[in-house]
C-alpha atoms as a PDB file:
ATOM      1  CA  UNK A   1     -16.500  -8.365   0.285  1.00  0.00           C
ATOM      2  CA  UNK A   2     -14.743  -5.790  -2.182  1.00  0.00           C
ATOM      3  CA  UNK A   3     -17.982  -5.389  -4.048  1.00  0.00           C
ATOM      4  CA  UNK A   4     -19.961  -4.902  -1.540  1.00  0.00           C
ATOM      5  CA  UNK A   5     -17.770  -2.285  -0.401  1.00  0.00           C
ATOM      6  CA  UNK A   6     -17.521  -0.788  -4.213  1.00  0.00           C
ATOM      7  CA  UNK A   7     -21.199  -0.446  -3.972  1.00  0.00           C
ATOM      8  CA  UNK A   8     -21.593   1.573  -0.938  1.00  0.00           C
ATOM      9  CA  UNK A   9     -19.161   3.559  -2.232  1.00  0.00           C
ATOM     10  CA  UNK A  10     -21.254   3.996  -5.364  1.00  0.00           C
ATOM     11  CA  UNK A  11     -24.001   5.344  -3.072  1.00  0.00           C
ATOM     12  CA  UNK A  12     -21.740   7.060  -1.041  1.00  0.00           C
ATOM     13  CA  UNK A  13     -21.193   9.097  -4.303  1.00  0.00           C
ATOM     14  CA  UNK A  14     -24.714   9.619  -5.054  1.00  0.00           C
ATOM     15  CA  UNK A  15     -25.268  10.370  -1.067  1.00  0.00           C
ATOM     16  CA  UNK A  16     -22.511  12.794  -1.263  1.00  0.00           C
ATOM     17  CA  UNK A  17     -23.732  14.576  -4.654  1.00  0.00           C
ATOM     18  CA  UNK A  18     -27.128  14.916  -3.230  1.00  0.00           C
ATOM     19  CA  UNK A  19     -25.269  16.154   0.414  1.00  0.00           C
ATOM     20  CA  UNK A  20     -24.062  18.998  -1.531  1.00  0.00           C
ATOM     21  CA  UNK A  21     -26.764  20.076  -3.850  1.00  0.00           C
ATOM     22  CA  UNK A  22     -29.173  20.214  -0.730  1.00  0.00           C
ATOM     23  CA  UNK A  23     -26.551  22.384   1.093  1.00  0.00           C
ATOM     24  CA  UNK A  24     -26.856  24.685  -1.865  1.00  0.00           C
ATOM     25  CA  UNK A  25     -30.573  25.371  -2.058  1.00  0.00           C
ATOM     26  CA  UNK A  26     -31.762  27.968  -0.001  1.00  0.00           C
ATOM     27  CA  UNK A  27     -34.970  28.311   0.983  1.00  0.00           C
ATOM     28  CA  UNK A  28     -36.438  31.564   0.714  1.00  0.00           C
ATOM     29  CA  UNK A  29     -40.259  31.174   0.804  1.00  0.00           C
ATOM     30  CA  UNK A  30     -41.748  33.803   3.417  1.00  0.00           C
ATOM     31  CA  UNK A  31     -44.601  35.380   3.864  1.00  0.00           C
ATOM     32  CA  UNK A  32     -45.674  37.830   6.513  1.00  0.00           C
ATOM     33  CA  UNK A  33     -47.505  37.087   9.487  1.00  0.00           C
ATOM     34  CA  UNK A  34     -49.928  39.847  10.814  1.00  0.00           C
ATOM     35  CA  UNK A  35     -47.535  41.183  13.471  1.00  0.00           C
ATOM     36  CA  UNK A  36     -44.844  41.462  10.527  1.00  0.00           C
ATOM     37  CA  UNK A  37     -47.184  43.869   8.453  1.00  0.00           C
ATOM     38  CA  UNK A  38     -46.716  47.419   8.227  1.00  0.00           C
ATOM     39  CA  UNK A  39     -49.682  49.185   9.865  1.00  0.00           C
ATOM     40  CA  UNK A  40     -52.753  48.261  12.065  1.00  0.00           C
ATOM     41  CA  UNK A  41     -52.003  49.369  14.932  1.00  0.00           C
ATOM     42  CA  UNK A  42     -55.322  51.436  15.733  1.00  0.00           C
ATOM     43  CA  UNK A  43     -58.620  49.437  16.342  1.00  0.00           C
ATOM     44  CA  UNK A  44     -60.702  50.013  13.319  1.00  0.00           C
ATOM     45  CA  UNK A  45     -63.882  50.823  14.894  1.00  0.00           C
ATOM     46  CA  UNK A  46     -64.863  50.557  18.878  1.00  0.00           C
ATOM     47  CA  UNK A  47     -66.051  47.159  20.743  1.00  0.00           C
ATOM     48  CA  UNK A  48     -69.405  47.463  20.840  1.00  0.00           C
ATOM     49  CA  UNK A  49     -72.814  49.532  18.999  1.00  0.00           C
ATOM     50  CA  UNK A  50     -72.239  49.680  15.831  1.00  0.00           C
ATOM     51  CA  UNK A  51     -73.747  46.776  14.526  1.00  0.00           C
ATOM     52  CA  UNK A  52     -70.375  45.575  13.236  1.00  0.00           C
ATOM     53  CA  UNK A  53     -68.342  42.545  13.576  1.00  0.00           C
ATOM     54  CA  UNK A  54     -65.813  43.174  16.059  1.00  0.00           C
ATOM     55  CA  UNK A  55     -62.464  44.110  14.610  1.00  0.00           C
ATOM     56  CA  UNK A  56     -58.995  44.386  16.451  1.00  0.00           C
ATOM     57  CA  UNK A  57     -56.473  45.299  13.717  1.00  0.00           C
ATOM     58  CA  UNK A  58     -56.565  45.894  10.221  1.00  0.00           C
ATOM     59  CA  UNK A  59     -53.780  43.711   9.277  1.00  0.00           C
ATOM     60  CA  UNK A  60     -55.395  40.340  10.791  1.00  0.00           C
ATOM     61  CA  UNK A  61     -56.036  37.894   8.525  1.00  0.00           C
ATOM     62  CA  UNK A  62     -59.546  38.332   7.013  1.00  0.00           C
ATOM     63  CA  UNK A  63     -58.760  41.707   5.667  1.00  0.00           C
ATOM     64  CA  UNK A  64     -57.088  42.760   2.539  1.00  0.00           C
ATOM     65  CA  UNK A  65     -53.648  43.888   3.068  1.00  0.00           C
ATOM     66  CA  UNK A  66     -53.413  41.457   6.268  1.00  0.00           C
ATOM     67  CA  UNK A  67     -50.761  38.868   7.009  1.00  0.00           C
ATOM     68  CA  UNK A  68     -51.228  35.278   6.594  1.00  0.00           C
ATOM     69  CA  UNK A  69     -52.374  32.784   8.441  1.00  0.00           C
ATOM     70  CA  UNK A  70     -50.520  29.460   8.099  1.00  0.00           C
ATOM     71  CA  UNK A  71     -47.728  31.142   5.815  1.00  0.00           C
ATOM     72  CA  UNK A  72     -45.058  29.615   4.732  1.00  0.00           C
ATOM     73  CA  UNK A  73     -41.311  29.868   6.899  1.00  0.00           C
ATOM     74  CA  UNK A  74     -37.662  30.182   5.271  1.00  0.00           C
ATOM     75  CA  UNK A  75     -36.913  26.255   5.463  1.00  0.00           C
ATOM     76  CA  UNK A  76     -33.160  25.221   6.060  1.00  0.00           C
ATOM     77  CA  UNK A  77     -32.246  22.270   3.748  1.00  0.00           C
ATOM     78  CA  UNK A  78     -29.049  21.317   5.172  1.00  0.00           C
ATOM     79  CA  UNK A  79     -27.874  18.431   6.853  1.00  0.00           C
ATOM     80  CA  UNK A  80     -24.194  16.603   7.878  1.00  0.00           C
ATOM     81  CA  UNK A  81     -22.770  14.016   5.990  1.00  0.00           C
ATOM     82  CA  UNK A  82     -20.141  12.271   8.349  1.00  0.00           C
ATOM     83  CA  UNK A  83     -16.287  13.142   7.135  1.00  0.00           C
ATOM     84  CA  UNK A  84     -15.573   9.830   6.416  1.00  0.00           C
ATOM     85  CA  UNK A  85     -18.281   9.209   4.042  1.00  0.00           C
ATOM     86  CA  UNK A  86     -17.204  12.358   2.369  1.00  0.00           C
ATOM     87  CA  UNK A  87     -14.043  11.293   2.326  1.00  0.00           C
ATOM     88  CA  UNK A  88     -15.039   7.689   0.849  1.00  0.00           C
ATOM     89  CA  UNK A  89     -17.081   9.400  -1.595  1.00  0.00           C
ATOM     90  CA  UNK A  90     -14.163  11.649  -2.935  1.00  0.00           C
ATOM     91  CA  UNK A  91     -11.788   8.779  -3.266  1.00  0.00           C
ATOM     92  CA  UNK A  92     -14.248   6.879  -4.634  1.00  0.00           C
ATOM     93  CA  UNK A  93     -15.074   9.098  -7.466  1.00  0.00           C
ATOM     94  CA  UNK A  94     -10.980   9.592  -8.009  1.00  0.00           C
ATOM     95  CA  UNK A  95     -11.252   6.157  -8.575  1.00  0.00           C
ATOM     96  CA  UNK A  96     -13.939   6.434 -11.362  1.00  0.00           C
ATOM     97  CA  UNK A  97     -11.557   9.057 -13.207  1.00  0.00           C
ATOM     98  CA  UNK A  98      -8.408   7.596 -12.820  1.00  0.00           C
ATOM     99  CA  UNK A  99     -10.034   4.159 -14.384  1.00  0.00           C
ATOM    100  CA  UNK A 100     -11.489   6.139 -16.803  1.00  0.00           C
ATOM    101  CA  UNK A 101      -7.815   8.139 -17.877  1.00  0.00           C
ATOM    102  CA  UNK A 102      -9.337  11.420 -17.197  1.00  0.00           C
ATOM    103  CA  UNK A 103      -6.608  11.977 -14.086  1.00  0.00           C
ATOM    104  CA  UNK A 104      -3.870  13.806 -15.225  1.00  0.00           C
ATOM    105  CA  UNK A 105      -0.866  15.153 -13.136  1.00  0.00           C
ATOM    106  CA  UNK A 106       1.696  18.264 -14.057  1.00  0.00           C
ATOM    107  CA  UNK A 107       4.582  20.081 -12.873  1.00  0.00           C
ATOM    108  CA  UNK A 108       4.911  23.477 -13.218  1.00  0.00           C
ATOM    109  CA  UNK A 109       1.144  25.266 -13.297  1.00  0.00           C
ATOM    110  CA  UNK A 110       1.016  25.670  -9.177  1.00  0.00           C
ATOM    111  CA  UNK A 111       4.348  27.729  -9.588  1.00  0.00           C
ATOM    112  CA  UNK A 112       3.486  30.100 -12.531  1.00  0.00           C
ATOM    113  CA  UNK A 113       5.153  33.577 -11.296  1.00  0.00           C
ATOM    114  CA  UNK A 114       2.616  35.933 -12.778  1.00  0.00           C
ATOM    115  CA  UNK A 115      -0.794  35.486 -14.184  1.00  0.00           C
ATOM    116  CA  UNK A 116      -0.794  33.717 -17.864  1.00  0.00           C
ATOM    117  CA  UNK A 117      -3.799  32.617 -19.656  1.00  0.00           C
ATOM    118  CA  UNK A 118      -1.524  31.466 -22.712  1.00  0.00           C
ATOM    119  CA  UNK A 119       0.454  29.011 -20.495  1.00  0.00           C
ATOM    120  CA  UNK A 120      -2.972  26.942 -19.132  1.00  0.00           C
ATOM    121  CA  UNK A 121      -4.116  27.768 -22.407  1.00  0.00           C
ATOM    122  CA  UNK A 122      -1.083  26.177 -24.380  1.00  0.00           C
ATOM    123  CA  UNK A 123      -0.770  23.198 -21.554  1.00  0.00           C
ATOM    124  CA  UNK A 124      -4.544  22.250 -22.205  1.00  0.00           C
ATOM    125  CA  UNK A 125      -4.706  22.440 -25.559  1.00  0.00           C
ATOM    126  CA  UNK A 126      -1.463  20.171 -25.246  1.00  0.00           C
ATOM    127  CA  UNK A 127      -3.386  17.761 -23.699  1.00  0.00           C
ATOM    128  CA  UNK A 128      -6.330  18.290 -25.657  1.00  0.00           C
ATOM    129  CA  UNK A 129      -9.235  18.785 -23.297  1.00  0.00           C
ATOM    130  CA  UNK A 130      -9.379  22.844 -23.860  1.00  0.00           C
ATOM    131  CA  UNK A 131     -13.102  23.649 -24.212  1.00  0.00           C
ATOM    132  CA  UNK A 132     -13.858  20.034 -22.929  1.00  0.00           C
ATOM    133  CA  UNK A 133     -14.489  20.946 -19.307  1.00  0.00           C
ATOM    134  CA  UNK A 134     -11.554  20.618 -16.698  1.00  0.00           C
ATOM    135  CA  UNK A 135     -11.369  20.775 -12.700  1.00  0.00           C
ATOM    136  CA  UNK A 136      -7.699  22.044 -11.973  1.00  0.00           C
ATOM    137  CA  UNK A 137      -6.394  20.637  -8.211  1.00  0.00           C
ATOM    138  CA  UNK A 138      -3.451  22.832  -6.278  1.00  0.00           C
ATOM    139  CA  UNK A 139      -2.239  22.394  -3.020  1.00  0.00           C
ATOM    140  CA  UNK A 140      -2.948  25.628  -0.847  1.00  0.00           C
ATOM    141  CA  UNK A 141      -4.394  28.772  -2.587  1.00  0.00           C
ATOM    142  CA  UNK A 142      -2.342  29.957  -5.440  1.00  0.00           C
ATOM    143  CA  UNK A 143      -4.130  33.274  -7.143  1.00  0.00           C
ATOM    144  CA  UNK A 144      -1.960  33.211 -10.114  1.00  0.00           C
ATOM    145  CA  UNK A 145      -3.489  30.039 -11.163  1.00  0.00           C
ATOM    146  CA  UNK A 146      -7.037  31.187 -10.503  1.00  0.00           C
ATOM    147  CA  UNK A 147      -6.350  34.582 -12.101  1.00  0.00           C
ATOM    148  CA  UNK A 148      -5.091  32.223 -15.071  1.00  0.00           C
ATOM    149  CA  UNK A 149      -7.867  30.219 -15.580  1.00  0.00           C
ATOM    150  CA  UNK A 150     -10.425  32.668 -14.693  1.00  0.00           C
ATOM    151  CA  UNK A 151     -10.831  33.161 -18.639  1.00  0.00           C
ATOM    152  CA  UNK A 152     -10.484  29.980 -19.857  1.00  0.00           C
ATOM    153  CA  UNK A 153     -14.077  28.114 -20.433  1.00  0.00           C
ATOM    154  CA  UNK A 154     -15.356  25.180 -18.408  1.00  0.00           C
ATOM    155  CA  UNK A 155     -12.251  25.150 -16.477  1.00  0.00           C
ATOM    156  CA  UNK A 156     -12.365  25.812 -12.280  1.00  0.00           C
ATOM    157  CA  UNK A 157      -9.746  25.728  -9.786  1.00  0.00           C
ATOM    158  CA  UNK A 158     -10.404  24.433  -6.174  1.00  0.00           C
ATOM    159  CA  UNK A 159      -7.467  23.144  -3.405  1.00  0.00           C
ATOM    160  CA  UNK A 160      -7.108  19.767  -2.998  1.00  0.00           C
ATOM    161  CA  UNK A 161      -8.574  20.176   0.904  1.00  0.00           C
ATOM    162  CA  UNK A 162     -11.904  22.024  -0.641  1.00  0.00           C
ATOM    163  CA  UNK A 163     -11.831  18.869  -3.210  1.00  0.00           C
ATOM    164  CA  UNK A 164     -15.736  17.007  -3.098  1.00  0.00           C
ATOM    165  CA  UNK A 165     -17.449  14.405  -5.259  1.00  0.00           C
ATOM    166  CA  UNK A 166     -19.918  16.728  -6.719  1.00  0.00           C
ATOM    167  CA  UNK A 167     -16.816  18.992  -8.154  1.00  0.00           C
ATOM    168  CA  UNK A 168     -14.934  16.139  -8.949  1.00  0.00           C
ATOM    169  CA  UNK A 169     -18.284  14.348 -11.202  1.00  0.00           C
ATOM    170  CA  UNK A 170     -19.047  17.470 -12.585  1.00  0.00           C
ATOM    171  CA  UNK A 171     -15.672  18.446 -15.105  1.00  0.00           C
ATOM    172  CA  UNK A 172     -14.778  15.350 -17.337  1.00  0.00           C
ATOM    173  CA  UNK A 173     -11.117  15.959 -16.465  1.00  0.00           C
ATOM    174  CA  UNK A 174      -8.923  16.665 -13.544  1.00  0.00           C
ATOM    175  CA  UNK A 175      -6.010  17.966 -13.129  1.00  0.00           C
ATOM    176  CA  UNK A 176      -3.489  17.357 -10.164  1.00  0.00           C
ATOM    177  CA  UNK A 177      -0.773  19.797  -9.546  1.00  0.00           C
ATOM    178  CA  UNK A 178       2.211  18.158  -8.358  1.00  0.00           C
ATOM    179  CA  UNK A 179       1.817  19.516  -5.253  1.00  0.00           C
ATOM    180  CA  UNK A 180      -1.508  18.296  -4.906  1.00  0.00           C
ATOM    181  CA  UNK A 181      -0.927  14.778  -5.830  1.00  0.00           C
ATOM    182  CA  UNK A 182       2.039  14.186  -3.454  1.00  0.00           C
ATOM    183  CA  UNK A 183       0.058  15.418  -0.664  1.00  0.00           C
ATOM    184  CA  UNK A 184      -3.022  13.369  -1.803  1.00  0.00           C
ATOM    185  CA  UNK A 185      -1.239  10.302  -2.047  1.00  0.00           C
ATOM    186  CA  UNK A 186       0.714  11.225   1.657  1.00  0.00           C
ATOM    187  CA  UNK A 187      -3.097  11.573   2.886  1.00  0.00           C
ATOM    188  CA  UNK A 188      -4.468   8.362   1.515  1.00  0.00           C
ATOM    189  CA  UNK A 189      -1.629   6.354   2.892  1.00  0.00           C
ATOM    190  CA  UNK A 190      -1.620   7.567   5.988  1.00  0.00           C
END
């Protein structure tokens, strides 16, 4: 029963990766119909007697500098993944890095007074995973930690309510506040 639930969890993740990436595209492809080009709006040449094909507009489809027919429409590629399979999805890939040692928790970095690069810098390279790619998690928005990091590399910053597989997949090692952890672990045994 555990393994079956570990594997739709799995997919969850891959369900939930793909969820966001979709989300992200945007779908720009237009073209303009003839009632969206500029112009036409006299009839080129009257109804009848001139031996001529008869003609409403000059921006209908068969002449040059015309709209489209059967153009192509901004697409929307979103859909709704339900919360819970989000949620199942982000736990499930905190799984993945805590069994994999890449979770690491510290004191101190959502409470830095002023703006230092040095102090992430010195903490990381501490730790040694500077220039290895890092996803930093704080609990509420604290700008002196993204105006710290800002510089630093491969290294983002998100709040731990923002926090979703794909971010969580994407930097080999995260980073819990202590703030963020306490909170996280309140949430998940609730």
């Amino acid at each position: 029963m555990a393994e079956d639930k570990e594997k739709n969890a799995k997919h969850l993740v891959l369900e939930a990766l793909y969820y966001q990436e979709t989300n992200r595209r945007r779908g720009t492809a237009k073209m303009k119909t003839r009632g969206e080009v500029s112009g036409g709006g006299a009839k080129p040449w009257r109804q009848k007697g001139t031996g001529r094909a008869r003609q409403g507009s000059t921006r209908a489809v068969q002449w040059v500098g015309g709209g489209r027919a059967l153009r192509q429409h901004p697409r929307d590629y979103a859909y709704r993944l339900p919360k819970a399979q989000r949620q199942l999805a982000v736990r499930s890939s905190l799984r993945y890095r805590l069994q994999q040692g890449k979770l690491i928790a510290v004191e101190g970095l959502d409470a830095l007074a002023t703006p230092k690069t040095k102090a992430v810098r010195s903490f990381m390279e501490g730790a040694g995973i500077l220039g290895k790619g890092a996803l930093i998690v704080s609990e509420g928005n604290r700008p002196n930690l993204h105006l710290s990091t800002r510089n630093l590399p491969k290294v983002d910053v998100t709040e731990r309510r923002n926090l979703s597989a794909g971010q969580i997949l994407q930097r080999p090692n995260l980073i819990f506040t202590a703030g963020a952890l306490e909170a996280l672990i309140k949430e998940v045994s609730a």
